[in-house]
PDB file of N, CA and C in Angstrom:
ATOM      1  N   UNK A   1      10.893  -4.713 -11.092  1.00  0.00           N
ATOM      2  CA  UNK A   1       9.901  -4.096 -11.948  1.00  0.00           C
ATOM      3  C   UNK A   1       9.052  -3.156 -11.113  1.00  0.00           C
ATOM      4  N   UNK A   2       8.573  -2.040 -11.633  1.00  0.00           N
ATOM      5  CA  UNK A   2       7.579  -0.725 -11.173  1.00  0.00           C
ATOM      6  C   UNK A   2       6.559  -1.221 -12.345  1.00  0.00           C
ATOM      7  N   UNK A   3       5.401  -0.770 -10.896  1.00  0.00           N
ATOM      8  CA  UNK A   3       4.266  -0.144 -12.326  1.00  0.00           C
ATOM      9  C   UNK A   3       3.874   0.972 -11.701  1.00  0.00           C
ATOM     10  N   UNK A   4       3.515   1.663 -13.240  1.00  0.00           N
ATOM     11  CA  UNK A   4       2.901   3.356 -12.628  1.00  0.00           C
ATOM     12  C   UNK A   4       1.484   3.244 -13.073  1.00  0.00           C
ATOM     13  N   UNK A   5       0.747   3.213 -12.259  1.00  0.00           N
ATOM     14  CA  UNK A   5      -0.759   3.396 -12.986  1.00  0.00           C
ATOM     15  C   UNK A   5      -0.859   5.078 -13.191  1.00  0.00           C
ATOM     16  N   UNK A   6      -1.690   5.530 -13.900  1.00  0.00           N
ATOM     17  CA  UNK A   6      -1.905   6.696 -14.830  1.00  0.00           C
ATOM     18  C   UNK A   6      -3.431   6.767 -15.133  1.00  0.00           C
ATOM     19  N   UNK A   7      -3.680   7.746 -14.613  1.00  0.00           N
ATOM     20  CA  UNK A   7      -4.833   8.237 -14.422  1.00  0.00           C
ATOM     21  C   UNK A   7      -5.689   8.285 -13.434  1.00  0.00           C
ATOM     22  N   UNK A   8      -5.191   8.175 -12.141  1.00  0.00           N
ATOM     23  CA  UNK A   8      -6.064   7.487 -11.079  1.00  0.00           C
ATOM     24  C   UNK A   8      -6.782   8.538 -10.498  1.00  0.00           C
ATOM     25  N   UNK A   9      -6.246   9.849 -10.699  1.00  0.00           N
ATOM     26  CA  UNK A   9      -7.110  11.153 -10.278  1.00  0.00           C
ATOM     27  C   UNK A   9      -8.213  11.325 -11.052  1.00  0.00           C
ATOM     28  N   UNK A  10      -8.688  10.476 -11.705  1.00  0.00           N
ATOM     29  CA  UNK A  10      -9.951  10.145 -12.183  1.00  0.00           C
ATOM     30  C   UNK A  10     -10.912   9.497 -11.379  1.00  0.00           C
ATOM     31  N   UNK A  11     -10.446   8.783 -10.264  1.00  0.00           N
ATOM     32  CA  UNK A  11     -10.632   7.250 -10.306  1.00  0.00           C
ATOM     33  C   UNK A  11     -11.505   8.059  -8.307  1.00  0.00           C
ATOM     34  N   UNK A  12     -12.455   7.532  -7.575  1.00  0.00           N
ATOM     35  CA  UNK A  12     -12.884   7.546  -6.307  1.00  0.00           C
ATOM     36  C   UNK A  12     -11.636   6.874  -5.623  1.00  0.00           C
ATOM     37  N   UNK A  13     -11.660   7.471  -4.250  1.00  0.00           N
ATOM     38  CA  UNK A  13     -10.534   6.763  -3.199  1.00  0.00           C
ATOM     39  C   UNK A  13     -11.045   5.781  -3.605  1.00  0.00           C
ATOM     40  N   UNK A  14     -11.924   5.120  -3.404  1.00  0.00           N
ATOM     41  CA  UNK A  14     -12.584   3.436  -3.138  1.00  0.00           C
ATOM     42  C   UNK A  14     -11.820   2.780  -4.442  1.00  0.00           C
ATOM     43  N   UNK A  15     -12.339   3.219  -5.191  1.00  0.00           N
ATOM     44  CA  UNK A  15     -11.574   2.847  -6.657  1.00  0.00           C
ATOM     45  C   UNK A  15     -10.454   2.412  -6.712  1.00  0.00           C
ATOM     46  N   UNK A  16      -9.708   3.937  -6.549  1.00  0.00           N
ATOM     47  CA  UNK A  16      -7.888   3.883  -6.276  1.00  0.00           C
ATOM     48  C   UNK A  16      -7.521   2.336  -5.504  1.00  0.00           C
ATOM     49  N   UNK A  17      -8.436   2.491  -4.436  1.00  0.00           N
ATOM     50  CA  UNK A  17      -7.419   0.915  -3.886  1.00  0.00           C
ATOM     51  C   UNK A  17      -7.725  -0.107  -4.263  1.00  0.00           C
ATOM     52  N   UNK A  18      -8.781  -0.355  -4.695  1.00  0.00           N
ATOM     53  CA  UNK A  18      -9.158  -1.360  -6.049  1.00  0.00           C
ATOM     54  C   UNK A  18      -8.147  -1.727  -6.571  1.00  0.00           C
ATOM     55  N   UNK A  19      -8.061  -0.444  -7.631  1.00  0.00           N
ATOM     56  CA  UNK A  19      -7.650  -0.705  -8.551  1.00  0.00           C
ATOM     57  C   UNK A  19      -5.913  -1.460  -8.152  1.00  0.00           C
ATOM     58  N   UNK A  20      -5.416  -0.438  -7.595  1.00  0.00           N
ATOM     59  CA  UNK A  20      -3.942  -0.622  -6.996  1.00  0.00           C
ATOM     60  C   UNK A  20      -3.774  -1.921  -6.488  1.00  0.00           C
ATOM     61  N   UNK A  21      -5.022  -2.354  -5.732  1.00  0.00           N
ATOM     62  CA  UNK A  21      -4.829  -3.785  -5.407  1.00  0.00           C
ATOM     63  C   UNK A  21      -4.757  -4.612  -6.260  1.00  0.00           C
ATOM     64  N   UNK A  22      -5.699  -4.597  -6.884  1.00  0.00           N
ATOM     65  CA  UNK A  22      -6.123  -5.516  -8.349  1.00  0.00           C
ATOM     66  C   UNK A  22      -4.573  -6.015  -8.995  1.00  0.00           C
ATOM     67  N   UNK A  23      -4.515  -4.405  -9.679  1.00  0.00           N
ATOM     68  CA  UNK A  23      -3.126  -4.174 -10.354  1.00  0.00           C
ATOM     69  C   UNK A  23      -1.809  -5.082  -9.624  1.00  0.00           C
ATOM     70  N   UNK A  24      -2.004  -5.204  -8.342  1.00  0.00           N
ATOM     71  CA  UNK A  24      -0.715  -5.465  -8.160  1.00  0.00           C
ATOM     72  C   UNK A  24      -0.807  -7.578  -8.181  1.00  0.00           C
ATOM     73  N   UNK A  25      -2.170  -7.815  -8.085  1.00  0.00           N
ATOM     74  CA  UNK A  25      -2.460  -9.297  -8.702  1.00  0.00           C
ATOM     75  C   UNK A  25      -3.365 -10.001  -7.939  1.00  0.00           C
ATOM     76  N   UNK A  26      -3.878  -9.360  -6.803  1.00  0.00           N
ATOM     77  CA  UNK A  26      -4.801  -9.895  -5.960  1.00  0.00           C
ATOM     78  C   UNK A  26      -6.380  -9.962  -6.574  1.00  0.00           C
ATOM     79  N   UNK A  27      -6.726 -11.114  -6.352  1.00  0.00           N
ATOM     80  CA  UNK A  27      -7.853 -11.792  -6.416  1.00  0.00           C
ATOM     81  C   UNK A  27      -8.949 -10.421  -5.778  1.00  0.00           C
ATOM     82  N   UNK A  28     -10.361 -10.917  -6.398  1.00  0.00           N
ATOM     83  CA  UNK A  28     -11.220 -10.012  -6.136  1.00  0.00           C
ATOM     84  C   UNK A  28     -11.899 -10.662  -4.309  1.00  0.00           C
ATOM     85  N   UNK A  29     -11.416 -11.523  -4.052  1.00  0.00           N
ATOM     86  CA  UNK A  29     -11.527 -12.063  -3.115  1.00  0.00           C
ATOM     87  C   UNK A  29     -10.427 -11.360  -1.903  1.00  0.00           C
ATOM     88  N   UNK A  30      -9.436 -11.544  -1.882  1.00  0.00           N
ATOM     89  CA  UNK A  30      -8.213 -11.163  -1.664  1.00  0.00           C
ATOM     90  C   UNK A  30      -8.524  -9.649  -1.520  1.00  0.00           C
ATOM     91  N   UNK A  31      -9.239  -8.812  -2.117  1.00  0.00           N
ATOM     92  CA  UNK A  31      -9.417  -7.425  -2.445  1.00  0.00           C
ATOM     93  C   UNK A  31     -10.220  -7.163  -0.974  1.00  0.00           C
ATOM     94  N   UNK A  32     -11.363  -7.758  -1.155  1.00  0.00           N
ATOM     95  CA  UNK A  32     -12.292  -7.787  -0.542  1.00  0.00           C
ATOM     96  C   UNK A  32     -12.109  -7.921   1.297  1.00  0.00           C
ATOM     97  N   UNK A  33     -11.141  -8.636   1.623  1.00  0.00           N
ATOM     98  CA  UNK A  33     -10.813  -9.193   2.591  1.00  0.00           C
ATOM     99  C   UNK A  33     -10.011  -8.142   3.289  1.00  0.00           C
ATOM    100  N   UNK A  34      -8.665  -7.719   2.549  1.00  0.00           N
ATOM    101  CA  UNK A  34      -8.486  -6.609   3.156  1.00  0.00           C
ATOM    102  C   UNK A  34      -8.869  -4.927   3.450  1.00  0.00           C
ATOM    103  N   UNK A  35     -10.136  -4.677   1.890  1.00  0.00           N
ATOM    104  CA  UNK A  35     -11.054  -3.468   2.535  1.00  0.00           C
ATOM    105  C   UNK A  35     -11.404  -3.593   2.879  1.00  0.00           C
ATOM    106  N   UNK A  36     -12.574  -5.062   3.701  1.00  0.00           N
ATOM    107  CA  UNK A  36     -13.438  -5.265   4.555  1.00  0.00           C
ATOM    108  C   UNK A  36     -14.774  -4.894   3.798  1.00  0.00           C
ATOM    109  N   UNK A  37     -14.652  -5.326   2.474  1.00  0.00           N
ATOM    110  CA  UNK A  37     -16.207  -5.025   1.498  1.00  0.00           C
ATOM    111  C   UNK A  37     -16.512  -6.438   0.918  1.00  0.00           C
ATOM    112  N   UNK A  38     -17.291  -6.708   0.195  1.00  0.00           N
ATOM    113  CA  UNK A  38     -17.622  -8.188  -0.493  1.00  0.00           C
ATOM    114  C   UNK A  38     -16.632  -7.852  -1.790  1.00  0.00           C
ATOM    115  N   UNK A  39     -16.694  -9.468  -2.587  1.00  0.00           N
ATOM    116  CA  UNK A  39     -16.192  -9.413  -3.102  1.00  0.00           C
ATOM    117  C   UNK A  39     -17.072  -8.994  -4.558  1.00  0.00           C
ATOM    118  N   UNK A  40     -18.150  -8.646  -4.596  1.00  0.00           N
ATOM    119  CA  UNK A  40     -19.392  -8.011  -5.980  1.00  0.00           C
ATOM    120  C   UNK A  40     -18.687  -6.725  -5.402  1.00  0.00           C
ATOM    121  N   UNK A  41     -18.905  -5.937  -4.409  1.00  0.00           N
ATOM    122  CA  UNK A  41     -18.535  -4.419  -4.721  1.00  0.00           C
ATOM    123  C   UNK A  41     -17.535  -4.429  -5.228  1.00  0.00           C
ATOM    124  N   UNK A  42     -15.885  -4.899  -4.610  1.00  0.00           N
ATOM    125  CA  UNK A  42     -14.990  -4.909  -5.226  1.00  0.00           C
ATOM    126  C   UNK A  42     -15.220  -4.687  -7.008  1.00  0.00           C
ATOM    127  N   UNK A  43     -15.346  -6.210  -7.468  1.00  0.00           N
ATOM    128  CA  UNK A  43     -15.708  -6.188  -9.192  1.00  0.00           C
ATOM    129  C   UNK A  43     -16.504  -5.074  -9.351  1.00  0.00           C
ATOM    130  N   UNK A  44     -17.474  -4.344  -8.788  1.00  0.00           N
ATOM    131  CA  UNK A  44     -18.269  -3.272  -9.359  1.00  0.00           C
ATOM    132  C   UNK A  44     -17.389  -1.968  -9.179  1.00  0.00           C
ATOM    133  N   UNK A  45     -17.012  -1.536  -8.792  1.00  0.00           N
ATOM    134  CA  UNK A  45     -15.716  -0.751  -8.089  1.00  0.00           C
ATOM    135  C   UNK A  45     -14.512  -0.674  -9.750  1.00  0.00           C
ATOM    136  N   UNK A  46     -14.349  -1.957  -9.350  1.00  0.00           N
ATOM    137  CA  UNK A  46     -13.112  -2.552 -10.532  1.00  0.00           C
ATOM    138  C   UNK A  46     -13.225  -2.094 -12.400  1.00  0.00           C
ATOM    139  N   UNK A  47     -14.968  -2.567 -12.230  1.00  0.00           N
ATOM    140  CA  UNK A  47     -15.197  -2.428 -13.549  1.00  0.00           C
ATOM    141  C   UNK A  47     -16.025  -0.596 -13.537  1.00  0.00           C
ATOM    142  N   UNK A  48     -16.171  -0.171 -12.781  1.00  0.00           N
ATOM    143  CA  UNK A  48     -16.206   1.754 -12.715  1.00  0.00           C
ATOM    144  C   UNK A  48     -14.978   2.084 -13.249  1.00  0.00           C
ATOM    145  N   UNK A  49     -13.712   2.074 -12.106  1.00  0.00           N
ATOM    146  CA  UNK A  49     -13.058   2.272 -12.849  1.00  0.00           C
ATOM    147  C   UNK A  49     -12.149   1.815 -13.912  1.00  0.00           C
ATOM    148  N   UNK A  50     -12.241   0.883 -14.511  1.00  0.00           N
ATOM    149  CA  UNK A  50     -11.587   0.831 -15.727  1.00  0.00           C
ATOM    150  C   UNK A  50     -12.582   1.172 -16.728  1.00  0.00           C
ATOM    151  N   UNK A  51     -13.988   1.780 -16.412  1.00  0.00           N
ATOM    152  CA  UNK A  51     -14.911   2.614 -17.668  1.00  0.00           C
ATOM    153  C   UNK A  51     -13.882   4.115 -17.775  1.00  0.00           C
ATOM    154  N   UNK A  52     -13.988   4.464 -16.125  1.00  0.00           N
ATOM    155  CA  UNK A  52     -13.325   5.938 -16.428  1.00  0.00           C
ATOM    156  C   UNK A  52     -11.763   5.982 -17.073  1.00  0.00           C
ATOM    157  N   UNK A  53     -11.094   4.597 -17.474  1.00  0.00           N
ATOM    158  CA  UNK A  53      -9.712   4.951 -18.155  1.00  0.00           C
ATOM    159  C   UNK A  53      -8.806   5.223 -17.510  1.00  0.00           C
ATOM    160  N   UNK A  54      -7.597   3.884 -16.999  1.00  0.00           N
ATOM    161  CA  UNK A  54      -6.937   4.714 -16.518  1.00  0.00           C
ATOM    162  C   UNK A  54      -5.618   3.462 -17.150  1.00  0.00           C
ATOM    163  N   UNK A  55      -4.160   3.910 -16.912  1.00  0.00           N
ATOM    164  CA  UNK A  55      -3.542   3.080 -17.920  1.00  0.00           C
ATOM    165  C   UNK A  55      -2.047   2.549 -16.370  1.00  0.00           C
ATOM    166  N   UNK A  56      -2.186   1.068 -16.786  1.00  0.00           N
ATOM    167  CA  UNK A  56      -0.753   0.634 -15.828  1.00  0.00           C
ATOM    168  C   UNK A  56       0.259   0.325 -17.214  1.00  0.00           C
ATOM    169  N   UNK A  57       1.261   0.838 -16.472  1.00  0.00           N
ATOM    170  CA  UNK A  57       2.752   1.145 -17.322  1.00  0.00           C
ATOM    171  C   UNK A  57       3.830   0.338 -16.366  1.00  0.00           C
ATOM    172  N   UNK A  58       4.240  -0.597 -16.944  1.00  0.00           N
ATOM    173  CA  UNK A  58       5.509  -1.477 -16.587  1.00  0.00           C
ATOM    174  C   UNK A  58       6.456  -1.112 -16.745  1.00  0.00           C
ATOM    175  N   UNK A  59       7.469  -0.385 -15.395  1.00  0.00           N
ATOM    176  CA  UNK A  59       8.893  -0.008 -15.943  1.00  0.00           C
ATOM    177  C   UNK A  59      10.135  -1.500 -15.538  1.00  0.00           C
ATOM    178  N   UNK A  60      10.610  -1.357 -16.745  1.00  0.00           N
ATOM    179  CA  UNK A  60      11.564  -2.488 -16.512  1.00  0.00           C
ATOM    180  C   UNK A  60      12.872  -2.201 -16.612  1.00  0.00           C
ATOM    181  N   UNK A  61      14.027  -2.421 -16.216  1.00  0.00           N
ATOM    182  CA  UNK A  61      15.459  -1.961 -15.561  1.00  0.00           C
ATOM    183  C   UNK A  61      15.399  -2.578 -17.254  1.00  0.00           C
ATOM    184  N   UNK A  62      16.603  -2.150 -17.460  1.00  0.00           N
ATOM    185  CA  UNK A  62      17.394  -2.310 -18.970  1.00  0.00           C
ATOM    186  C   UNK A  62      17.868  -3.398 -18.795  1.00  0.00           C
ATOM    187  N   UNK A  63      18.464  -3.680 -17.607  1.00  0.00           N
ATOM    188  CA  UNK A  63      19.415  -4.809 -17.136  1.00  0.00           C
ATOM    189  C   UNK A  63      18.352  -6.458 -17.474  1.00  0.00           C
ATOM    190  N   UNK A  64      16.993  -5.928 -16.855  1.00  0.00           N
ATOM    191  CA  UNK A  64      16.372  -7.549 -17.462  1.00  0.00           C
ATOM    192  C   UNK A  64      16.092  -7.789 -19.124  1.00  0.00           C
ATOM    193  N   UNK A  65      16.442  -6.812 -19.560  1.00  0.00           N
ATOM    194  CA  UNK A  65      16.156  -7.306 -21.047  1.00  0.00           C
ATOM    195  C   UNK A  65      17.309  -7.857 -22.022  1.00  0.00           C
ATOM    196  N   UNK A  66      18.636  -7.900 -20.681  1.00  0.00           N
ATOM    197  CA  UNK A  66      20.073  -8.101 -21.290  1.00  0.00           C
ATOM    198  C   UNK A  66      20.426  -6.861 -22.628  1.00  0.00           C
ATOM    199  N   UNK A  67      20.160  -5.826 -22.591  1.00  0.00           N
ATOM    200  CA  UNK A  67      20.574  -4.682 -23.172  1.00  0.00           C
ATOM    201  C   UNK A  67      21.936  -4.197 -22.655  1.00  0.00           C
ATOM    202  N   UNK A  68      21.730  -3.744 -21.498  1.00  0.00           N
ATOM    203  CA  UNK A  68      23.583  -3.153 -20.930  1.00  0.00           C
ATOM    204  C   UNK A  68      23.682  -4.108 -19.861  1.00  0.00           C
ATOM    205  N   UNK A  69      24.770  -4.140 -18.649  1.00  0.00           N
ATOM    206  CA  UNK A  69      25.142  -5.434 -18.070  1.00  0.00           C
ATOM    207  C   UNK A  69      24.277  -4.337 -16.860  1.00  0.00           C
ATOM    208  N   UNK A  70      24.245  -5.648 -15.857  1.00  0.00           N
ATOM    209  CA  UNK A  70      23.788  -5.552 -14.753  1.00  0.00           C
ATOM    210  C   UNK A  70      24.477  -5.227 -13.341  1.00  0.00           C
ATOM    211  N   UNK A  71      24.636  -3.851 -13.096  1.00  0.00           N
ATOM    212  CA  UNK A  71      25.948  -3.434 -12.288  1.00  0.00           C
ATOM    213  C   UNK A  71      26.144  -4.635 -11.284  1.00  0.00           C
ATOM    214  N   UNK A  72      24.887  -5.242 -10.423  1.00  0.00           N
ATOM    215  CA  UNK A  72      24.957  -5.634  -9.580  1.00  0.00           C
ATOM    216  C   UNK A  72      26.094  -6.965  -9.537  1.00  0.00           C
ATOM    217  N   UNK A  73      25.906  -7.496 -10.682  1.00  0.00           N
ATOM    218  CA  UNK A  73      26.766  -9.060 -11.545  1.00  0.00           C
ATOM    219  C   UNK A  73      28.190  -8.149 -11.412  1.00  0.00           C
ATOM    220  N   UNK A  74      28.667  -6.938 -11.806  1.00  0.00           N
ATOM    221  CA  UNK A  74      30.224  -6.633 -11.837  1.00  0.00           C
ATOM    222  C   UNK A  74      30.503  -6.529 -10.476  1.00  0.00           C
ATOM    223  N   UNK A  75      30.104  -6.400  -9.194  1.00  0.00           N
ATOM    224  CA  UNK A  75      30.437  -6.173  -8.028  1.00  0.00           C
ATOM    225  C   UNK A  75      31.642  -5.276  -7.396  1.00  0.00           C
ATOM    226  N   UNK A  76      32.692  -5.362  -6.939  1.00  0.00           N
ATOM    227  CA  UNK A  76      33.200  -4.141  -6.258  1.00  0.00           C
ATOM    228  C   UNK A  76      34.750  -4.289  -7.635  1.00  0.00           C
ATOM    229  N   UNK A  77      34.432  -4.187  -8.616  1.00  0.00           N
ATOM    230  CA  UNK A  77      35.807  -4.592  -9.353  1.00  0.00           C
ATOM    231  C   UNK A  77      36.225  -2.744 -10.135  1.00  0.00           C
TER     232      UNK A  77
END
């Protein structure tokens, strides 16, 4: 699975890695630890930008939704 977040040229550098962090499932703690900020800026950061709007989009292979087969399952045949 991909995600594309959308809109982030809205968004402050500080933001952007927020958000990107956030997005990808890390704790506001977890956030915090690797920018080297607390974990209140983080959430204040977090909740800026998701005022300014910005949208994560889940791309999912066809193959996990069992729609067409999964090349990888036919192998060298």
């Amino acid at each position: 699975m991909q995600i594309e977040i959308r809109g982030l040229e809205r968004l402050s550098f500080r933001e952007r890695q927020v958000v990107i962090l956030k997005e990808s499932g890390q704790s506001n703690e977890e956030v915090a630890c690797t920018l080297g900020i607390s974990p209140g800026t983080v959430a204040t950061l977090y909740k800026r930008a998701r005022a300014k709007g910005y949208q994560v989009v889940a791309i999912l292979p066809l193959e996990s939704w069992g729609i067409v087969d999964d090349p990888a399952e036919k192998g060298d045949q």
